[in-house]
N, C-alpha and C. Protein backbone atom coordinates (compact mmCIF):
# COMPACT_ATOMS: atom_id res chain seq x y z
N UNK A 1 -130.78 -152.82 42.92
CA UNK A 1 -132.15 -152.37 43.09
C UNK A 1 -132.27 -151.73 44.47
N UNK A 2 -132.61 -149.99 44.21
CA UNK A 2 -132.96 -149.91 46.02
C UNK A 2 -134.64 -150.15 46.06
N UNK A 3 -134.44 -151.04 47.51
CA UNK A 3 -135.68 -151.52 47.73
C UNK A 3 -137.00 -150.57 48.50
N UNK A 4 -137.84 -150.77 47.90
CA UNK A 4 -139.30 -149.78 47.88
C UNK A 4 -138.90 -149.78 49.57
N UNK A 5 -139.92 -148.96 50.33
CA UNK A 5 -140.37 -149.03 51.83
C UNK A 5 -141.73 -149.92 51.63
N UNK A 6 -142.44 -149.88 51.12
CA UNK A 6 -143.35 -150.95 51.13
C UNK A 6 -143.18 -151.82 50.63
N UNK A 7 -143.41 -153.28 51.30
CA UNK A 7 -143.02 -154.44 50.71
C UNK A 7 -143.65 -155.16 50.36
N UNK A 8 -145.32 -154.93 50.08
CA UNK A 8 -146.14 -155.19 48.94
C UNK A 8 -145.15 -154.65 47.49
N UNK A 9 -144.95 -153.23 47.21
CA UNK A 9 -144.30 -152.98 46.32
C UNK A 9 -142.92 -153.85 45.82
N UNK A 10 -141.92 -153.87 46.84
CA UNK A 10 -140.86 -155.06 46.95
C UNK A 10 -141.19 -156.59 46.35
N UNK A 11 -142.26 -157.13 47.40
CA UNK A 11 -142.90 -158.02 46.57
C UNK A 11 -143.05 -158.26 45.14
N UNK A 12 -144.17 -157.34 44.60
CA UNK A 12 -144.84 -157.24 43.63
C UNK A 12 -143.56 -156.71 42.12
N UNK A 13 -142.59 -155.90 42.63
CA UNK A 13 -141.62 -155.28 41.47
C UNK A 13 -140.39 -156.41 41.74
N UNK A 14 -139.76 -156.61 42.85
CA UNK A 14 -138.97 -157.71 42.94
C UNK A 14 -139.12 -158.94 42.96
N UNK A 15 -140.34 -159.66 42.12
CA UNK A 15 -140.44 -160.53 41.28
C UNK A 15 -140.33 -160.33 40.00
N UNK A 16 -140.03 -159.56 38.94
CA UNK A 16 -139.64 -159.03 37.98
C UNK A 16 -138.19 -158.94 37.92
N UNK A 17 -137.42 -158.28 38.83
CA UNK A 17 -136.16 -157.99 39.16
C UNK A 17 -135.85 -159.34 39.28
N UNK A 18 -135.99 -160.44 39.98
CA UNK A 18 -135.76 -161.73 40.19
C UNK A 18 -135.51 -162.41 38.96
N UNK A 19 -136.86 -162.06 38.43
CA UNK A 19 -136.91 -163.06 36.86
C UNK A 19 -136.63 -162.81 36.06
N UNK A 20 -135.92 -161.22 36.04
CA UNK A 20 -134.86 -161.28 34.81
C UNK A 20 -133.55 -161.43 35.20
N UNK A 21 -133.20 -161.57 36.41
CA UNK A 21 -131.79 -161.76 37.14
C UNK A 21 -131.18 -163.22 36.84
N UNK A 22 -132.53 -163.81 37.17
CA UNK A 22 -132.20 -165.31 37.47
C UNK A 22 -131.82 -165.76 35.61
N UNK A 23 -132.78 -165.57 34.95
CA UNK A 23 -133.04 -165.55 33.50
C UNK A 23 -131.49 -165.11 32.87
N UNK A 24 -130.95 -164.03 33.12
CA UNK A 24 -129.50 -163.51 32.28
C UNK A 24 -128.70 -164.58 33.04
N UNK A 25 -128.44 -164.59 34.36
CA UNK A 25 -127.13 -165.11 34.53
C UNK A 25 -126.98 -166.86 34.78
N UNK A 26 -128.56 -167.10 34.90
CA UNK A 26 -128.45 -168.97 34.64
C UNK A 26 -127.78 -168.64 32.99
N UNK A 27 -128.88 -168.03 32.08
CA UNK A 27 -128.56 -168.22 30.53
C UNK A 27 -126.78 -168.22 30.54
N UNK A 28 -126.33 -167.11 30.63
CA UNK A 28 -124.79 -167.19 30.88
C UNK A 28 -124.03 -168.19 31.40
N UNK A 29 -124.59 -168.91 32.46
CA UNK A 29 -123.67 -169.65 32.98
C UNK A 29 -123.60 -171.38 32.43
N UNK A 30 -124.78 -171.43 31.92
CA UNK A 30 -124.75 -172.69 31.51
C UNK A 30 -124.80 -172.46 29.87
N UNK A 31 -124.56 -173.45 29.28
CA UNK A 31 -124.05 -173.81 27.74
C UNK A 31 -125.27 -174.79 27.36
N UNK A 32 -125.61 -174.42 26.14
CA UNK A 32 -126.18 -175.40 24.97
C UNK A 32 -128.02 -175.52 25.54
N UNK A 33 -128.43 -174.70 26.80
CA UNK A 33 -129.85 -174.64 26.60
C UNK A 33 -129.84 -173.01 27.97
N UNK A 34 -131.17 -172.54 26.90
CA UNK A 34 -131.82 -171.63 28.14
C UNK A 34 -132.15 -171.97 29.07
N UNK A 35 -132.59 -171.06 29.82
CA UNK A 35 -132.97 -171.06 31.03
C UNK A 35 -134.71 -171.60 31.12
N UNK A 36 -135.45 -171.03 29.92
CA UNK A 36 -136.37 -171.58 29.73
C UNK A 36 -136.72 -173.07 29.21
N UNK A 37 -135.68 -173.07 28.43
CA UNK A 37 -135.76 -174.47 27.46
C UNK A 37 -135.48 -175.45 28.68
N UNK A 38 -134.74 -175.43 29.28
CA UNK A 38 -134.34 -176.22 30.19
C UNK A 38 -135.64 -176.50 31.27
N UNK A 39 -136.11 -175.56 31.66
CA UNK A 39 -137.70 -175.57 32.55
C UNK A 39 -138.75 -176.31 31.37
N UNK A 40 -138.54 -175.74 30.64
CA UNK A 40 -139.71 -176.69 29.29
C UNK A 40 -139.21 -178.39 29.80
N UNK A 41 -138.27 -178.63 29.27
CA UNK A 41 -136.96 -179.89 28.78
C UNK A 41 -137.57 -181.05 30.31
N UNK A 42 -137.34 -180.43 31.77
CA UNK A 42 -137.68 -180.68 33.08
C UNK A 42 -138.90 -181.17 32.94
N UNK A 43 -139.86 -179.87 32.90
CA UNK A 43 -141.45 -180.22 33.13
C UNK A 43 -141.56 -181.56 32.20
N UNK A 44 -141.21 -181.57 30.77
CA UNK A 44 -141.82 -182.47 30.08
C UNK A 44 -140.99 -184.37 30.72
N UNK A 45 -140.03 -184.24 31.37
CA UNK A 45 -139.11 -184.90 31.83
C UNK A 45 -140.31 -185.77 33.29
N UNK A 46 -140.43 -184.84 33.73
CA UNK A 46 -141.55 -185.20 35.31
C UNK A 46 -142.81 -185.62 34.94
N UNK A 47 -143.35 -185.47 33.18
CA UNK A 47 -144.75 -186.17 33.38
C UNK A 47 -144.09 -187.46 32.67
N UNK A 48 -145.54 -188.35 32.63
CA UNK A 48 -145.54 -189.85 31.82
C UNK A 48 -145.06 -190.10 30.90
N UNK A 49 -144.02 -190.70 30.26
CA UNK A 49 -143.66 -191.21 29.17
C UNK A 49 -144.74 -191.69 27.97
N UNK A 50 -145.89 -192.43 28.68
CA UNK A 50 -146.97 -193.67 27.90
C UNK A 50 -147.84 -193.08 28.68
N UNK A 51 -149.07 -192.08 27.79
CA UNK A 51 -148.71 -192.26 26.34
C UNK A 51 -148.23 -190.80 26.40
N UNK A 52 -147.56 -190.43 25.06
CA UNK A 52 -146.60 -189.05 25.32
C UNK A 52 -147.42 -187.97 25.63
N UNK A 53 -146.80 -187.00 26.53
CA UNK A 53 -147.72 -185.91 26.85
C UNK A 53 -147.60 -185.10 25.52
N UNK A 54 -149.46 -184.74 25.82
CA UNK A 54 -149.52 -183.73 24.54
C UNK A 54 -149.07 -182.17 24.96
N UNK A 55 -148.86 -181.14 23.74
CA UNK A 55 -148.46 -179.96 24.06
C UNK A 55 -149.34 -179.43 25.25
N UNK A 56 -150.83 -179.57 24.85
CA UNK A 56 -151.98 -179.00 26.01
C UNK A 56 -151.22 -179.61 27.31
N UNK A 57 -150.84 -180.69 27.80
CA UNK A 57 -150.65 -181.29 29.19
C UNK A 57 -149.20 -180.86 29.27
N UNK A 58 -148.45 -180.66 28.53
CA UNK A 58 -147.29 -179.22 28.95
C UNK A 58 -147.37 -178.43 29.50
N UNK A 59 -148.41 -177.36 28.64
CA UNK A 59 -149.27 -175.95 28.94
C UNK A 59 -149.27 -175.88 30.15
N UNK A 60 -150.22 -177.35 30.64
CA UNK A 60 -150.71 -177.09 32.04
C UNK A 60 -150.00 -177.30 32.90
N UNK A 61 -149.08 -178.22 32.37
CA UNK A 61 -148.65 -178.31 34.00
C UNK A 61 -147.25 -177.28 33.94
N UNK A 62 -146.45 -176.46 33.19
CA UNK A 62 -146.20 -174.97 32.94
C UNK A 62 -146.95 -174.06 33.81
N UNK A 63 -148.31 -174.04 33.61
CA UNK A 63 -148.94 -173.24 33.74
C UNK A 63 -148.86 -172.10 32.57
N UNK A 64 -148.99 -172.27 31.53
CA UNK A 64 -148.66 -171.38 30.40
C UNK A 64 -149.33 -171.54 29.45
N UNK A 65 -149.98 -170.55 28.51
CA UNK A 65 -150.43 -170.99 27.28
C UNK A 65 -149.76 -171.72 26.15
N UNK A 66 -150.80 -172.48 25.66
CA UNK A 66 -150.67 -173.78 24.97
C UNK A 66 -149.30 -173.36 23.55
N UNK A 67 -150.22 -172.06 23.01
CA UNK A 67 -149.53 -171.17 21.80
C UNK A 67 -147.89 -170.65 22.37
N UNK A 68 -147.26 -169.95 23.46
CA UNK A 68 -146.10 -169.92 24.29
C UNK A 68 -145.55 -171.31 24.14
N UNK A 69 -145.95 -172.16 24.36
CA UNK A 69 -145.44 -173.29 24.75
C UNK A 69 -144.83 -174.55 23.33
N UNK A 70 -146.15 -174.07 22.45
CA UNK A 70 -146.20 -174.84 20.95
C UNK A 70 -144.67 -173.83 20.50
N UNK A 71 -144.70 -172.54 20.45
CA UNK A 71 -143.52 -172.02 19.75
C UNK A 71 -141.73 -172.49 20.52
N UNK A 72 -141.95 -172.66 22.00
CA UNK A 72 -140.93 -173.12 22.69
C UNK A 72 -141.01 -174.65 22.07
N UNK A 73 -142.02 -175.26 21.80
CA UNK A 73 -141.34 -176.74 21.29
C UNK A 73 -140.63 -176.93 20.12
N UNK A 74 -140.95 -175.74 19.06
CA UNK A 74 -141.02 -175.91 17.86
C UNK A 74 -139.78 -175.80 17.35
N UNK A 75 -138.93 -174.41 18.43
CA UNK A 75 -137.29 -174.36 18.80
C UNK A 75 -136.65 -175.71 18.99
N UNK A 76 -137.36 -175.87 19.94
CA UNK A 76 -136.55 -177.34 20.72
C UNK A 76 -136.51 -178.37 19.62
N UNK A 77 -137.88 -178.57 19.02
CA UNK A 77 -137.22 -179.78 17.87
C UNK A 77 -136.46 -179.70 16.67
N UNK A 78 -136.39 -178.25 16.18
CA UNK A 78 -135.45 -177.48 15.12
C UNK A 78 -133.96 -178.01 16.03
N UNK A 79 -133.72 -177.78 17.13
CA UNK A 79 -132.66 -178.11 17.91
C UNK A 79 -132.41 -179.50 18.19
N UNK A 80 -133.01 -180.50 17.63
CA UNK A 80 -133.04 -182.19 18.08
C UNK A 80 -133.27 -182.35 19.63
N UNK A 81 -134.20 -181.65 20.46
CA UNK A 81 -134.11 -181.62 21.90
C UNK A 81 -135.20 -182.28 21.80
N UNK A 82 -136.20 -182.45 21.02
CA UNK A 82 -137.77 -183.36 21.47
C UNK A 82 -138.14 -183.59 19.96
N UNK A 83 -138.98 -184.33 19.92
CA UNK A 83 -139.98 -184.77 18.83
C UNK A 83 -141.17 -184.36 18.96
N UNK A 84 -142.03 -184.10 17.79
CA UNK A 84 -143.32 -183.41 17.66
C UNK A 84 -143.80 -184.08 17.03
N UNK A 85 -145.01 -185.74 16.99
CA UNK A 85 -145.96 -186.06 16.58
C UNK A 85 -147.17 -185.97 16.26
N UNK A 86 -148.27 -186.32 15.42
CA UNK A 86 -149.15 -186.45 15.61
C UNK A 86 -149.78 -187.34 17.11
N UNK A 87 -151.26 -187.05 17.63
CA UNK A 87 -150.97 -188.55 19.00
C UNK A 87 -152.08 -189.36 17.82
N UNK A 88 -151.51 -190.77 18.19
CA UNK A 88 -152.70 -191.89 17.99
C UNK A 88 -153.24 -191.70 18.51
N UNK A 89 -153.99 -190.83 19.37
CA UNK A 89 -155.40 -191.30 19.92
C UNK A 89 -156.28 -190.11 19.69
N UNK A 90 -156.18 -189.12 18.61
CA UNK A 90 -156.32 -187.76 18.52
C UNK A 90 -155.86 -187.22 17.90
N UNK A 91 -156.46 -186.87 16.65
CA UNK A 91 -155.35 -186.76 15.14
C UNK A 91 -155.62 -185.12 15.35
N UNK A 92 -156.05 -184.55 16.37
CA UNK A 92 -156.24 -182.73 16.33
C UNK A 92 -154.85 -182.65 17.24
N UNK A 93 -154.57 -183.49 18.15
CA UNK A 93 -153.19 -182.80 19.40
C UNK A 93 -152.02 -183.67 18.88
N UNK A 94 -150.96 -183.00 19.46
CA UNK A 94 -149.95 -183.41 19.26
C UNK A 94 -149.03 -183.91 20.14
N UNK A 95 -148.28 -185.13 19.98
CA UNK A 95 -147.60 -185.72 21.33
C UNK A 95 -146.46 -184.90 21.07
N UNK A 96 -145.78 -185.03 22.10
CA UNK A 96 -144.06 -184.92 22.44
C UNK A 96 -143.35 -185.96 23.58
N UNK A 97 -141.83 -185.78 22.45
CA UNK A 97 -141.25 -187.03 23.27
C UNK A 97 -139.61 -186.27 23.43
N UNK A 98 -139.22 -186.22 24.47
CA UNK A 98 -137.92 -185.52 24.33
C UNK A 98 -136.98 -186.95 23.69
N UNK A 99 -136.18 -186.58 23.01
CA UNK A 99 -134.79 -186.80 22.89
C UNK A 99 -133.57 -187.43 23.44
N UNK A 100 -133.12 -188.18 22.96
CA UNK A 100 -131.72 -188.75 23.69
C UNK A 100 -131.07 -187.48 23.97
N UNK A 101 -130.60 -186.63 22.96
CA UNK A 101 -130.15 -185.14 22.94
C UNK A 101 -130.89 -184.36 23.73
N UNK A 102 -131.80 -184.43 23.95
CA UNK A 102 -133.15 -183.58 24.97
C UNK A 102 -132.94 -183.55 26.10
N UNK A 103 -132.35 -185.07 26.73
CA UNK A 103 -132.29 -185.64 27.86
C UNK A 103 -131.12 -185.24 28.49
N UNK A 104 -130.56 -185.38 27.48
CA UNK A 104 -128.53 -185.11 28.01
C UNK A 104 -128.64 -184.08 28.22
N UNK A 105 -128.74 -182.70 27.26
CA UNK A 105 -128.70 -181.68 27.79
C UNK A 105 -129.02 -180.97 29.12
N UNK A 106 -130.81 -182.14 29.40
CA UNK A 106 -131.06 -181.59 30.82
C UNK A 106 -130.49 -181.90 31.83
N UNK A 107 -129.83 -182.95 31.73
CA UNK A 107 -129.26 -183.46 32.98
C UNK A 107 -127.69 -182.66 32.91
N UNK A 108 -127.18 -182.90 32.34
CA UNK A 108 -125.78 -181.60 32.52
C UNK A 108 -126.44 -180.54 32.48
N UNK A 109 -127.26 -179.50 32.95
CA UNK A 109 -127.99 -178.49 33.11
C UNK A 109 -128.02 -178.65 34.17
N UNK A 110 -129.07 -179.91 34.80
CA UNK A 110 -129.23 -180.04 36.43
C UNK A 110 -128.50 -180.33 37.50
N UNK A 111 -127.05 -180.56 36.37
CA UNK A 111 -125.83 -180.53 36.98
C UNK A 111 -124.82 -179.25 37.58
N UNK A 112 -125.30 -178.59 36.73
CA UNK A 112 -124.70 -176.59 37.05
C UNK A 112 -126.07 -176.13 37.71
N UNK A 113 -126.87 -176.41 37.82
CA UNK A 113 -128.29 -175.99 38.59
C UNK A 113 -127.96 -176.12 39.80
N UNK A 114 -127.41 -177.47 40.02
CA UNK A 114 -127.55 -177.69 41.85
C UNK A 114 -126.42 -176.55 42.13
N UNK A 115 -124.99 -176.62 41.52
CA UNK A 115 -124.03 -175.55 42.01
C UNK A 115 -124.89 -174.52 42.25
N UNK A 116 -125.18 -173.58 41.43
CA UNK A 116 -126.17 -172.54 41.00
C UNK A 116 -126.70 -172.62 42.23
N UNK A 117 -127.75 -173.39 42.43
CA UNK A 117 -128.48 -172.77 43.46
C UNK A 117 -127.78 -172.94 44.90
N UNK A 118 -127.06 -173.83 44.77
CA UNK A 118 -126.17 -173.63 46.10
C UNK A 118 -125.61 -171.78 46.75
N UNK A 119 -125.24 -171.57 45.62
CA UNK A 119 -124.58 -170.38 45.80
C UNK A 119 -126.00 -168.88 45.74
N UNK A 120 -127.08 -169.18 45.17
CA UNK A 120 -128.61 -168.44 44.99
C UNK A 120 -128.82 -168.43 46.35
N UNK A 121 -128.90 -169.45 47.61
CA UNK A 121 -129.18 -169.13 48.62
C UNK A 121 -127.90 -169.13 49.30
N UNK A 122 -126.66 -169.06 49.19
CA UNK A 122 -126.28 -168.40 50.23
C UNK A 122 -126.36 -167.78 51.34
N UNK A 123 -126.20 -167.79 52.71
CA UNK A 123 -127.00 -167.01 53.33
C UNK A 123 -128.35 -166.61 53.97
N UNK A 124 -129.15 -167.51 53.20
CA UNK A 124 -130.36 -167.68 53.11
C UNK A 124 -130.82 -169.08 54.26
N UNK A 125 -131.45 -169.22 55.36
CA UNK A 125 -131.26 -169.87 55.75
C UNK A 125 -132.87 -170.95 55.54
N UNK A 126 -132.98 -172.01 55.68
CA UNK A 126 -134.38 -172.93 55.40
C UNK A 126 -135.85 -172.17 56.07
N UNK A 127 -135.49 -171.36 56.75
CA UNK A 127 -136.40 -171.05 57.56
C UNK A 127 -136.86 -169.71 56.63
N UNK A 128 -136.26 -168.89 56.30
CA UNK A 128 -136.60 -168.13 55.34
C UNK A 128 -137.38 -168.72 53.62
N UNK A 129 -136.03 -169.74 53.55
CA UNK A 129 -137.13 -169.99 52.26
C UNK A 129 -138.25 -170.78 52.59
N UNK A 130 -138.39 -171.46 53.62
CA UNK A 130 -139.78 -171.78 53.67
C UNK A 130 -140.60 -170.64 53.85
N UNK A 131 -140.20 -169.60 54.35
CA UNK A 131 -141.29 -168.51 54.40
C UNK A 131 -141.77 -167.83 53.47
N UNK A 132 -140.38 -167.62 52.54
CA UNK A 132 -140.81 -166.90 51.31
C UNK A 132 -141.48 -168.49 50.16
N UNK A 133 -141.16 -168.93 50.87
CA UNK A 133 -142.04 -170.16 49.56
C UNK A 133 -143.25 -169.89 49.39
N UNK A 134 -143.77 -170.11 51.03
CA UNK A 134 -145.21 -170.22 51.26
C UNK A 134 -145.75 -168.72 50.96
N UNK A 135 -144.81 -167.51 50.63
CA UNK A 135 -145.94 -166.06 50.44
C UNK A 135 -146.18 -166.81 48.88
N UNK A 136 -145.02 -167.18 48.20
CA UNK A 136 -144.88 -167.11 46.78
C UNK A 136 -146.23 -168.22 46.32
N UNK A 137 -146.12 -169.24 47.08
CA UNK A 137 -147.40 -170.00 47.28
C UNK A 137 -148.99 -169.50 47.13
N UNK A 138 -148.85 -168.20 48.19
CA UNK A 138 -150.43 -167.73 48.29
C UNK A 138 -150.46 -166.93 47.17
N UNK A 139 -149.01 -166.03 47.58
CA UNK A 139 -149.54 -164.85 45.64
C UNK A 139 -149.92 -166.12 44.22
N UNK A 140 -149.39 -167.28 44.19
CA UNK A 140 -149.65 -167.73 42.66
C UNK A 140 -151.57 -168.33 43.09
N UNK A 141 -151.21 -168.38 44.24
CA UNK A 141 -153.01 -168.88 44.15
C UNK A 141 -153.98 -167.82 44.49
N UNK A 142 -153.35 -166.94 44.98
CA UNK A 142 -154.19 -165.32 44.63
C UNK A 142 -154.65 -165.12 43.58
N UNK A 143 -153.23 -164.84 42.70
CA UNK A 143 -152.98 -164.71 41.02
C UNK A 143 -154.29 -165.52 40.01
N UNK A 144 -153.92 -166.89 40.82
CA UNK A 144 -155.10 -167.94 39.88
C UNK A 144 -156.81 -168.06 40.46
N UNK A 145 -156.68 -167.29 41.36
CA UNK A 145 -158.37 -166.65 41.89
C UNK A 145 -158.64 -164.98 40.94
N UNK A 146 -157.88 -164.67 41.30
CA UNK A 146 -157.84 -163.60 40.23
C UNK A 146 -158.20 -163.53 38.45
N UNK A 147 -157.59 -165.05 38.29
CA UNK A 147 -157.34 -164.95 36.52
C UNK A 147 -158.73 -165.90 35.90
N UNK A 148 -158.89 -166.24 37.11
CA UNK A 148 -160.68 -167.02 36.93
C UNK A 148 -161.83 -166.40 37.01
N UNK A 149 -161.32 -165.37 37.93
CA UNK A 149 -162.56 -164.52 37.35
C UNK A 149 -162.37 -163.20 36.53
N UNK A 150 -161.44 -163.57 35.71
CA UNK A 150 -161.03 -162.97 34.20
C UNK A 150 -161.81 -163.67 32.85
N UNK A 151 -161.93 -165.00 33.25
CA UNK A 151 -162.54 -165.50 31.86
C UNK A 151 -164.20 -165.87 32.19
């Protein structure tokens, strides 16, 4: 990629460039889950077990729509990676529970992840990614001042 002279533009197009970079060559390098499935597999991994998170409390804490998220589960349990219930407490939502198979996969995932990113920052020293954290920080809460006063 040659990079714009403005780095609003850089910014704004080399987050695209990023996220399909990162997207092909994690997918490539690791075996038996995407790059996404694996971020699904995680998130649902970091909330509460009891009582199972429903698809909506995926969504959110994704940050993604509910419908995106219902079709990524629907893979995953065709694949034995999670279960898709009704919840007892709410016969309209639906729980999810990952998998013995769900589980394994993520963790040998987060096992080529740490390599992975070892070698992603290369070069890169803490002081930078804290810097670029914190822009990436304000653009997603820009983004979500922005998308609120969309609806």
């Amino acid at each position: 990629m040659k990079p714009p002279g403005n780095t609003k533009y850089l910014l704004f197009g080399g987050t695209f460039v990023l996220s399909n970079k990162l997207q092909f060559v994690v997918d490539k390098m690791v075996d038996g889950l995407s790059t996404k499935q694996w971020f699904l597999l995680r998130n649902i991994m970091d909330l509460p077990d009891e009582p199972a998170p429903t698809i909506t409390q995926i969504a959110d804490a994704m940050d993604s729509s509910r419908q995106n998220i219902a079709k990524m589960l629907e893979v995953a349990q065709r694949q034995g990676l999670v279960t898709i219930e009704e919840s007892p407490s709410d016969r309209r939502s639906r729980s999810v529970r990952i998998t013995a198979l769900g589980r394994t996969r993520a963790e040998q995932t987060a096992v080529h992840a740490q390599a992975f990113l070892d070698r992603l920052y290369e070069g890169i020293g803490s002081q930078e990614r804290d810097a670029a954290g914190k822009v990436m920080l304000k653009m997603i809460r820009n983004l979500e001042r922005i998308q609120g006063g969309l609806t």
